[in-house]
Protein backbone atom coordinates (compact mmCIF):
# COMPACT_ATOMS: atom_id res chain seq x y z
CA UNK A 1 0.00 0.00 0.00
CA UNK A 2 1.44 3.50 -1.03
CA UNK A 3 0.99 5.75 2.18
CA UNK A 4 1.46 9.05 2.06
CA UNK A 5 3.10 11.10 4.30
CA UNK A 6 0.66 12.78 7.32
CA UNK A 7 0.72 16.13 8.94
CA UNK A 8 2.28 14.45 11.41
CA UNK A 9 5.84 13.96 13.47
CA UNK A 10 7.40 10.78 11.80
CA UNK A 11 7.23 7.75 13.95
CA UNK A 12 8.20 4.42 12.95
CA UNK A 13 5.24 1.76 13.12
CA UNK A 14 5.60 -1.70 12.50
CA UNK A 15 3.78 -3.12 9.48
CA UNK A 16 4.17 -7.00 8.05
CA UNK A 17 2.56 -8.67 5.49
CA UNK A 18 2.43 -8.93 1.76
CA UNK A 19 1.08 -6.60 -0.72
CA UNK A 20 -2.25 -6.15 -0.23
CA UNK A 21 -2.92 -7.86 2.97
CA UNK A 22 -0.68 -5.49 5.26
CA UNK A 23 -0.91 -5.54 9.58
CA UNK A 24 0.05 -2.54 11.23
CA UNK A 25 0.43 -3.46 15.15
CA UNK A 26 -1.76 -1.10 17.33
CA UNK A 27 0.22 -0.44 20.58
CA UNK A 28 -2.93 -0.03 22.63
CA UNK A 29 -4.57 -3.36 21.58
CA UNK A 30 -1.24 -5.01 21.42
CA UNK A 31 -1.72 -6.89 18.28
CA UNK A 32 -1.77 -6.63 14.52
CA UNK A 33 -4.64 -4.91 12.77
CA UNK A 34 -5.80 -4.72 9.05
CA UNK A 35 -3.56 -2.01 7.83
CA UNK A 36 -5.90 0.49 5.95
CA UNK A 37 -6.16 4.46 4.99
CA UNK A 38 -8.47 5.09 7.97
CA UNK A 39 -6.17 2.71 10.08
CA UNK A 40 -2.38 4.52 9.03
CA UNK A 41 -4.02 8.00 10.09
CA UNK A 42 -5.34 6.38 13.91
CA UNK A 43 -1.48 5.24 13.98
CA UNK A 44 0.01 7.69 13.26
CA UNK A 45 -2.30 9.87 15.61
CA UNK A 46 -1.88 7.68 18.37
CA UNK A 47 1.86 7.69 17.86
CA UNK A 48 1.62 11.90 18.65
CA UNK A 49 -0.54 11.59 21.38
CA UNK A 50 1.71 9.40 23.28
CA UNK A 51 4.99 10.95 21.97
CA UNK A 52 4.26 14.62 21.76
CA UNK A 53 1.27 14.84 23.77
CA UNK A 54 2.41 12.73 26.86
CA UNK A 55 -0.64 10.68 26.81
CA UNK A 56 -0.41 7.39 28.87
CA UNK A 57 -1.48 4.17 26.14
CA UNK A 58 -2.38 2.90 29.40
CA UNK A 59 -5.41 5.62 29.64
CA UNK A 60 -6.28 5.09 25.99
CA UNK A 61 -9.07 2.96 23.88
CA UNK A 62 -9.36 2.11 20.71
CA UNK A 63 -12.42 1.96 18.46
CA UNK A 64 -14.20 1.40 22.51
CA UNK A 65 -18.08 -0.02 21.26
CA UNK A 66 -20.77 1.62 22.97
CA UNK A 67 -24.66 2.52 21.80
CA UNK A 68 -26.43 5.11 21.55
CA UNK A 69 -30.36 4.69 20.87
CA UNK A 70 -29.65 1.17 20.21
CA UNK A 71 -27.04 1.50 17.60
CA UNK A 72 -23.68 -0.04 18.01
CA UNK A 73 -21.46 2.70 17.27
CA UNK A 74 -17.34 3.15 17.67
CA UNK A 75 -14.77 5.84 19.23
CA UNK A 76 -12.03 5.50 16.99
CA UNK A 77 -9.50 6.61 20.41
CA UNK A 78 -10.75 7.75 24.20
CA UNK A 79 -8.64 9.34 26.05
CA UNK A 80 -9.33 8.95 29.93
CA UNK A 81 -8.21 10.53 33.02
CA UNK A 82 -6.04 9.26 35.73
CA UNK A 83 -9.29 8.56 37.94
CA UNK A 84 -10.40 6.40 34.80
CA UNK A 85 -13.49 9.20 33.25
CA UNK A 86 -13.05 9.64 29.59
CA UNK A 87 -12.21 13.25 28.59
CA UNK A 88 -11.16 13.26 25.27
CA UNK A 89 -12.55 12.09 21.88
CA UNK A 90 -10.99 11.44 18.89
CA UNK A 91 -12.70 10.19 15.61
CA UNK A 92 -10.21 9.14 12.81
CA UNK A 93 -10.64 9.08 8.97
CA UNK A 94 -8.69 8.63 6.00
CA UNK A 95 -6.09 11.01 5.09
CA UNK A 96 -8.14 11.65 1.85
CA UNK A 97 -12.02 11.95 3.86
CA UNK A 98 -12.45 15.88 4.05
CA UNK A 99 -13.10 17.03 7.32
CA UNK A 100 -16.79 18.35 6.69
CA UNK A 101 -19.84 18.79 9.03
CA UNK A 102 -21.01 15.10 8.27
CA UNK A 103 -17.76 14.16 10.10
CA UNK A 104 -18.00 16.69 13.06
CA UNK A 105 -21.67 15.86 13.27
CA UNK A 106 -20.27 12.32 14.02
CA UNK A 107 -18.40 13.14 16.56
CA UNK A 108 -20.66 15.38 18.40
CA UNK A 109 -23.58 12.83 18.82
CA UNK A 110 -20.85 9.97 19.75
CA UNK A 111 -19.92 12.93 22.62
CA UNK A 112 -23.67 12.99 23.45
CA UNK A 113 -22.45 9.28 25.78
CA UNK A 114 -19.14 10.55 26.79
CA UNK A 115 -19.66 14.56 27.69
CA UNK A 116 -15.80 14.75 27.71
CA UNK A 117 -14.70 18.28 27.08
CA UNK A 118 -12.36 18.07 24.27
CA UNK A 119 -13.32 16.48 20.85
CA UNK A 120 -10.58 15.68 18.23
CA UNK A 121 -10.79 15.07 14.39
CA UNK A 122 -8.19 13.96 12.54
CA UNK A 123 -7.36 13.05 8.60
CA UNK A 124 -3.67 12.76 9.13
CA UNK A 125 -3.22 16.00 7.01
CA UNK A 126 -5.90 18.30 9.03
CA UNK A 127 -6.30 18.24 12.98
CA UNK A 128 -9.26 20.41 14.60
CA UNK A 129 -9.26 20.17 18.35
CA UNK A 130 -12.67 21.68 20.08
CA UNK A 131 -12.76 22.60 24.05
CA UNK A 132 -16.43 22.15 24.86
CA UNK A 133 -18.03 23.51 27.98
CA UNK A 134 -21.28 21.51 28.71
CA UNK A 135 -22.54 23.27 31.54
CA UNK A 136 -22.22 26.57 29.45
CA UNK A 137 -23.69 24.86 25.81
CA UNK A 138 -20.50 26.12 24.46
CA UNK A 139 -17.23 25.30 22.62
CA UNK A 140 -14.21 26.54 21.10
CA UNK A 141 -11.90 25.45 18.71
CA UNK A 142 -8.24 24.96 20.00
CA UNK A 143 -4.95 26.40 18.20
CA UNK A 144 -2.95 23.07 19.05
CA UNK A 145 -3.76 19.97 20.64
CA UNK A 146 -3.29 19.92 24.26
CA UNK A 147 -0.98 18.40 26.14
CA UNK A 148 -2.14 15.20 28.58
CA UNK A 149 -1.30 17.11 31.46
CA UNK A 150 -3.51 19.85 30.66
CA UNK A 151 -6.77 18.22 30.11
């Protein structure tokens, strides 16, 4: 698979396989996974997080199930505190999805279970991080991505 290069600090990732059927291993599930588009941006992006960002892969989850009205639906990553709450969401797509209200609609109804306060959407190539402020019915989008430590 020809992958291009992401908006992204390089990281090197382990992928196996033969043409066509390529495994990238996901260091929060600890295995192998179907290397695709959608699945070299989450990567990549978890890569940062736990690089740049100082997030713990200990306080992380990867497409986490849950439902809303019924529907099975999936966080791409969660991000939880050090008391275990989930305060951050990211939903991942492929570096060549545009970033449009269909896909920040998504993530704002999969926050509608959380409530965590920051919300992150990511193509590998654009990053928009959003502070929201329930008790207020407010948010604002964020210049950079913050930092573990300051969520």
């Amino acid at each position: 698979m020809n992958l291009p290069e992401l908006n992204l600090p390089r990281c090197s990732l382990k992928i196996s396989g033969d043409e066509g059927n390529e495994m990238i291993f996901d260091r929060i599930r600890g295995r192998y996974v179907r290397l695709t588009p959608e699945e070299w941006v989450r990567q990549n992006f978890i890569n940062y997080l736990v690089t740049c960002g100082g997030y713990p892969a200990g306080l992380m989850g990867v497409e986490v199930t849950f439902k809303i009205n019924n529907l099975r639906k999936r966080a791409d990553i969660l991000v939880h505190n050090r008391e275990g709450r989930p305060v951050m969401i990211v939903e991942c797509k492929s570096y060549d999805v545009p970033l449009d209200e269909n896909v920040i609609d998504q993530v704002i109804t999969y926050n509608m279970n959380y409530r965590v306060p920051y919300v992150v959407v990511t193509n590998g190539l654009i990053n928009y991080a959003c502070r929201i402020y329930h008790d207020e019915n407010r948010w604002e989008y964020l210049m950079v991505i913050p930092q573990y430590e300051e969520l």
